[in-house]
Protein backbone atom coordinates (compact mmCIF):
# COMPACT_ATOMS: atom_id res chain seq x y z
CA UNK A 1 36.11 8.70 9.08
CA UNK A 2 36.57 7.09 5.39
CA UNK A 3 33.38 5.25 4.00
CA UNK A 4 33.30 2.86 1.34
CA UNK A 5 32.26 4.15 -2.03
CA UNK A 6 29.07 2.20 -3.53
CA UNK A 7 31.18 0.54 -5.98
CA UNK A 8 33.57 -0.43 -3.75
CA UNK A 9 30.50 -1.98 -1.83
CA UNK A 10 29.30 -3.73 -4.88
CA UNK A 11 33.01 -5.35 -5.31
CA UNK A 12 33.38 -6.44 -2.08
CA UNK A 13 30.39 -9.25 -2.77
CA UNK A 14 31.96 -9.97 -5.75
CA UNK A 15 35.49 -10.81 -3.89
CA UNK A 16 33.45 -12.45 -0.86
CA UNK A 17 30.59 -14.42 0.23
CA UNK A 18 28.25 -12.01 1.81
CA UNK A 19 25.14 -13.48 0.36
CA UNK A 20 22.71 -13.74 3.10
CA UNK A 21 24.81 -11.55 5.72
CA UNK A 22 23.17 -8.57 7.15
CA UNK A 23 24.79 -4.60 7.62
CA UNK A 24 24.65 -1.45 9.25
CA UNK A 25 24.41 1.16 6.28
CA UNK A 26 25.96 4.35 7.62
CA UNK A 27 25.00 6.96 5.54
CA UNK A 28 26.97 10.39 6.93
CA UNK A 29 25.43 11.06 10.37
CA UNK A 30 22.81 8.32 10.63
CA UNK A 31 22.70 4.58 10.42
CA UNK A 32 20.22 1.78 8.99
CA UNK A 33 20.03 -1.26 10.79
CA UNK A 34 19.83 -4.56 9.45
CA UNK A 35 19.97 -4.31 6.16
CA UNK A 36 20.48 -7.26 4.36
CA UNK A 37 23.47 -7.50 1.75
CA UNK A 38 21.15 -8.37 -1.19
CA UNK A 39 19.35 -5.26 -0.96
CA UNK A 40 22.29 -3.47 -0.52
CA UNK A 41 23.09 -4.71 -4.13
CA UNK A 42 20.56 -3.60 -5.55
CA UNK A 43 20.00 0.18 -4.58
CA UNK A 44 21.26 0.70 -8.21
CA UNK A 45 18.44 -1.54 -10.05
CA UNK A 46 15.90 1.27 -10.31
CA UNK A 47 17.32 4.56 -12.21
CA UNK A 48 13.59 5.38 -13.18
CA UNK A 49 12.63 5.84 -9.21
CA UNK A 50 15.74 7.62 -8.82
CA UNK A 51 15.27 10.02 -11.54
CA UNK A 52 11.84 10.70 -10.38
CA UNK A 53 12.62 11.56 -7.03
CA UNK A 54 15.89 13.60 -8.10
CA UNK A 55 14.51 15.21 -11.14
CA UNK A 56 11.35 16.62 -9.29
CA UNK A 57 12.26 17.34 -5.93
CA UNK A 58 16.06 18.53 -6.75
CA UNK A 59 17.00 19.31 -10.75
CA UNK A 60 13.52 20.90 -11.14
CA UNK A 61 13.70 22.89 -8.27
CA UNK A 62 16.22 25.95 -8.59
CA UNK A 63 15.98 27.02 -4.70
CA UNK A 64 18.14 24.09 -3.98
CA UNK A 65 21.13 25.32 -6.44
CA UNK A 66 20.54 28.80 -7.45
CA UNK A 67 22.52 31.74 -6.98
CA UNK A 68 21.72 32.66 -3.17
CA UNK A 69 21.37 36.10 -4.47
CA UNK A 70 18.49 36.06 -5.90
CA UNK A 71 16.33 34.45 -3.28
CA UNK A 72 13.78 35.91 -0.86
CA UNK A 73 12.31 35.10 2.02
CA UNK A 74 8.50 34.57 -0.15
CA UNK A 75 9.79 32.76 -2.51
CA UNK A 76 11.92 30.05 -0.24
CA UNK A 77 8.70 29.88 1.91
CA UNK A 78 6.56 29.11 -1.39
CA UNK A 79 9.44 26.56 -2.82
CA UNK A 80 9.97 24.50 0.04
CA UNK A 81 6.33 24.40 0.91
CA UNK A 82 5.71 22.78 -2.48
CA UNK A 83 8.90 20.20 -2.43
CA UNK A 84 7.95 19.09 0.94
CA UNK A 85 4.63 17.88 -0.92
CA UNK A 86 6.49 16.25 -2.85
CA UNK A 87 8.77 14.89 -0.51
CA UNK A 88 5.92 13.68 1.51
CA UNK A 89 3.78 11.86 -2.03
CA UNK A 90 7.05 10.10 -2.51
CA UNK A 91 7.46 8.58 1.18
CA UNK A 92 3.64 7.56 1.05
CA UNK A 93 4.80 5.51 -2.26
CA UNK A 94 7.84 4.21 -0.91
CA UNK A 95 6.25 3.10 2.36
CA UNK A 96 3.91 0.61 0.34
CA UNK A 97 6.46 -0.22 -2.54
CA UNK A 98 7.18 -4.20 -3.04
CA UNK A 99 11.34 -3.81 -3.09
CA UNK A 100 13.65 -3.98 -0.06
CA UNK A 101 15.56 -0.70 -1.66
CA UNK A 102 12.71 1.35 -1.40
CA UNK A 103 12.73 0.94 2.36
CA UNK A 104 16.28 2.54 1.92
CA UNK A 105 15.08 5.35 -0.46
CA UNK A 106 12.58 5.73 1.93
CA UNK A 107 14.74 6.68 4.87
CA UNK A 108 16.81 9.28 2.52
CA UNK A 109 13.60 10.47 1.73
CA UNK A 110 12.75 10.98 5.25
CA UNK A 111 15.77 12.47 6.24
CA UNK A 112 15.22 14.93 3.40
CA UNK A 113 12.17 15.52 4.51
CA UNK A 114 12.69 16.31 8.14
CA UNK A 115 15.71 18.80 7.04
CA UNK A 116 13.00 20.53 4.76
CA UNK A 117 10.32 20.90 7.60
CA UNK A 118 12.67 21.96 10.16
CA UNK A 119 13.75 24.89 7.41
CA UNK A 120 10.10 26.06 6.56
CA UNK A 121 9.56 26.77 10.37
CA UNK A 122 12.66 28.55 10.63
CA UNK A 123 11.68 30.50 7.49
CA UNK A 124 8.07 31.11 8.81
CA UNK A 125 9.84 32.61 12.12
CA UNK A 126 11.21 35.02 9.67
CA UNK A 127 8.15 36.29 7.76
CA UNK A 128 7.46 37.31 11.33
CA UNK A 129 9.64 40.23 10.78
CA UNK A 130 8.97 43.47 9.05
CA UNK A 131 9.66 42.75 5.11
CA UNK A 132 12.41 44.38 3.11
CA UNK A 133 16.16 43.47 3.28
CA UNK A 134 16.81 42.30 6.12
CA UNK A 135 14.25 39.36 5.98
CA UNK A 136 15.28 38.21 2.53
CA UNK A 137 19.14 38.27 3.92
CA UNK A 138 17.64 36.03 6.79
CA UNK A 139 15.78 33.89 4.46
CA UNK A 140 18.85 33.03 2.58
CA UNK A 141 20.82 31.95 5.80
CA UNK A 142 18.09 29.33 6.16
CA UNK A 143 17.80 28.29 3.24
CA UNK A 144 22.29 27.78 3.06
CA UNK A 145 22.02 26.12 5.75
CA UNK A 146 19.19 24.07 5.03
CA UNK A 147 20.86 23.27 1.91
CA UNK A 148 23.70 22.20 3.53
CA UNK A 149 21.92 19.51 4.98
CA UNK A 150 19.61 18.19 2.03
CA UNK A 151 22.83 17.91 -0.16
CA UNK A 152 23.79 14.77 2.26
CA UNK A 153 20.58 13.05 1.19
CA UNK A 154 20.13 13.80 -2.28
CA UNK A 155 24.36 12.98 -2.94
CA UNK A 156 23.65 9.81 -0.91
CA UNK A 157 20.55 9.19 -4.03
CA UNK A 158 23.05 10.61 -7.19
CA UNK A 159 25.86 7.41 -6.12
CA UNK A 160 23.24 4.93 -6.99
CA UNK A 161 22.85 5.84 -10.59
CA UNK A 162 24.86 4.87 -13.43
CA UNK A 163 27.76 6.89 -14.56
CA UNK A 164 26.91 6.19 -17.80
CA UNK A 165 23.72 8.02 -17.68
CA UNK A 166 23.35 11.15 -19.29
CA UNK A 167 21.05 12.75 -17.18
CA UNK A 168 23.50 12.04 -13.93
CA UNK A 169 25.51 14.11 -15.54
CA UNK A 170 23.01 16.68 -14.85
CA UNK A 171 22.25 16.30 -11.90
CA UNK A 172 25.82 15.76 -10.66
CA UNK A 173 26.11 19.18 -12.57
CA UNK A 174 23.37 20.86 -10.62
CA UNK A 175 24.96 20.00 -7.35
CA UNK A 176 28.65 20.57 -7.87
CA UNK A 177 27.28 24.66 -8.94
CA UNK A 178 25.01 24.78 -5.64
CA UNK A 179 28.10 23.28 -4.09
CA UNK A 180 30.21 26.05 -5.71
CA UNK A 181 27.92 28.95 -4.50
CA UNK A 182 27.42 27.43 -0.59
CA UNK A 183 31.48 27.57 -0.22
CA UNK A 184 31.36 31.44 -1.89
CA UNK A 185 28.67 32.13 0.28
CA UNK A 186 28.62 34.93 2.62
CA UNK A 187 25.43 32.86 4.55
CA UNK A 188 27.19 29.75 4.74
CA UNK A 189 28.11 28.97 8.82
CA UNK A 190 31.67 28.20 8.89
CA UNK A 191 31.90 23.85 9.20
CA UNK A 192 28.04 23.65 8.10
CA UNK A 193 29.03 22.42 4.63
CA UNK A 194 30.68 19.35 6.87
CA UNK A 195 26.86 18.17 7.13
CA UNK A 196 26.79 17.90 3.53
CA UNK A 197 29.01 15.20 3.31
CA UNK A 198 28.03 11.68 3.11
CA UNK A 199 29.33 8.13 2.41
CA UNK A 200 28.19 4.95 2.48
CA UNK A 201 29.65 2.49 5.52
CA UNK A 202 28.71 -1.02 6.15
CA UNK A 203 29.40 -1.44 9.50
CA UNK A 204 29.46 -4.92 11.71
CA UNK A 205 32.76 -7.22 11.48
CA UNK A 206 31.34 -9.41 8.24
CA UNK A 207 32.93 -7.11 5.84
CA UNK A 208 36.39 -7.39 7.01
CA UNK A 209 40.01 -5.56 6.32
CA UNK A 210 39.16 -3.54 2.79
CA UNK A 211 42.33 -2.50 1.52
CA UNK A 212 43.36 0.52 1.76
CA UNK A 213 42.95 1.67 -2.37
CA UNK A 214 39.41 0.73 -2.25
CA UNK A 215 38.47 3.54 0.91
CA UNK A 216 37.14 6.35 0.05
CA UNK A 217 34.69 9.21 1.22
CA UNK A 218 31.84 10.16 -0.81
CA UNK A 219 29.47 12.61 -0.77
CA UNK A 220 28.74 15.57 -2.69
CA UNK A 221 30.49 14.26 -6.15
């Protein structure tokens, strides 16, 4: 099912009146309710948040893009205990922040979250087992899959900043490799990497027939 790239978004309230009209914002699996064109326009107006949140919870944190390789199952335990924390400092912020878009972030955010939780009590099911090999090998299926998942949320977060910026191009850099290495991977569950992909959809009958050039499906850039 095609979504509509954020620009694309952007251009359709330039074309039409949609001031004052409320969406659905489908983002991959899940939907947001109500959310009011205005603040759909302006989930690009803060690159500082977004650099925060992306720089510390997803540039500066290798076990989301490394080589699988070299992961084991201590170290994925330790990592994703301490991004969760962070995770969880930036949804307390969000929660109380003054802007309509940060109720937005703030659902990515969760949904980040949740996938992060879920893989820290798969991973402590596997410290259960006797160390050595086999548990590292086990680790790193978690930890595929689980970044199969995150890369939906933190590619929905990378289409809000400029393309102008610099430091996108990191971090569009960062995910395309730990893209790369989940489609060589010998962990990766055939049609997981499907989770992975997100776009942006305003659903409800205000937005009308788009034409066809301006559909597109976004996700991991």
């Amino acid at each position: 099912m095609p979504g509509l790239a954020y620009k694309s978004v952007l251009a359709l309230g330039e074309n039409t009146n949609l001031k004052g009209k409320d969406f659905t914002l489908r983002l991959g699996p899940w939907a947001l309710d109500s959310v009011p064109f205005s603040t759909l326009a302006t989930l690009a107006d803060d690159p500082a948040l977004l650099h925060e949140i992306l720089g510390r919870c997803f540039v500066n944190r290798p076990v989301l893009w490394s080589d699988l390789a070299e992961e084991n199952a201590r170290h994925c335990v330790r990592a994703l205990e301490d991004l969760s924390s962070l995770l969880t400092e930036h949804d307390q912020r969000l929660a109380v922040a003054p802007h309509s878009r940060d109720l937005v972030f703030r659902e990515i955010v969760n949904r980040w979250q949740e996938a992060t939780s879920g893989a820290i009590e798969q991973l402590a099911a596997v410290m259960q087992g006797p160390a050595g090999d086999e548990r590292d090998q086990a680790s790193r299926v978690v930890l595929c899959e689980y970044r199969c998942k995150v890369y939906g949320p933190i590619s929905a977060l990378v289409q809000f900043l400029s393309e102008d910026d610099d430091w996108t191009a990191e971090v569009r850099e960062r995910l395309a490799e730990g893209t790369s290495r989940l489609v060589d991977s010998e962990e990766l569950v055939p049609g997981t990497l499907q989770e992975a992909l997100w776009y942006v959809a305003p659903g409800g009958e205000d937005v009308g027939d788009v034409p066809e050039r301006e559909l597109v499906t976004w996700g991991i850039p």
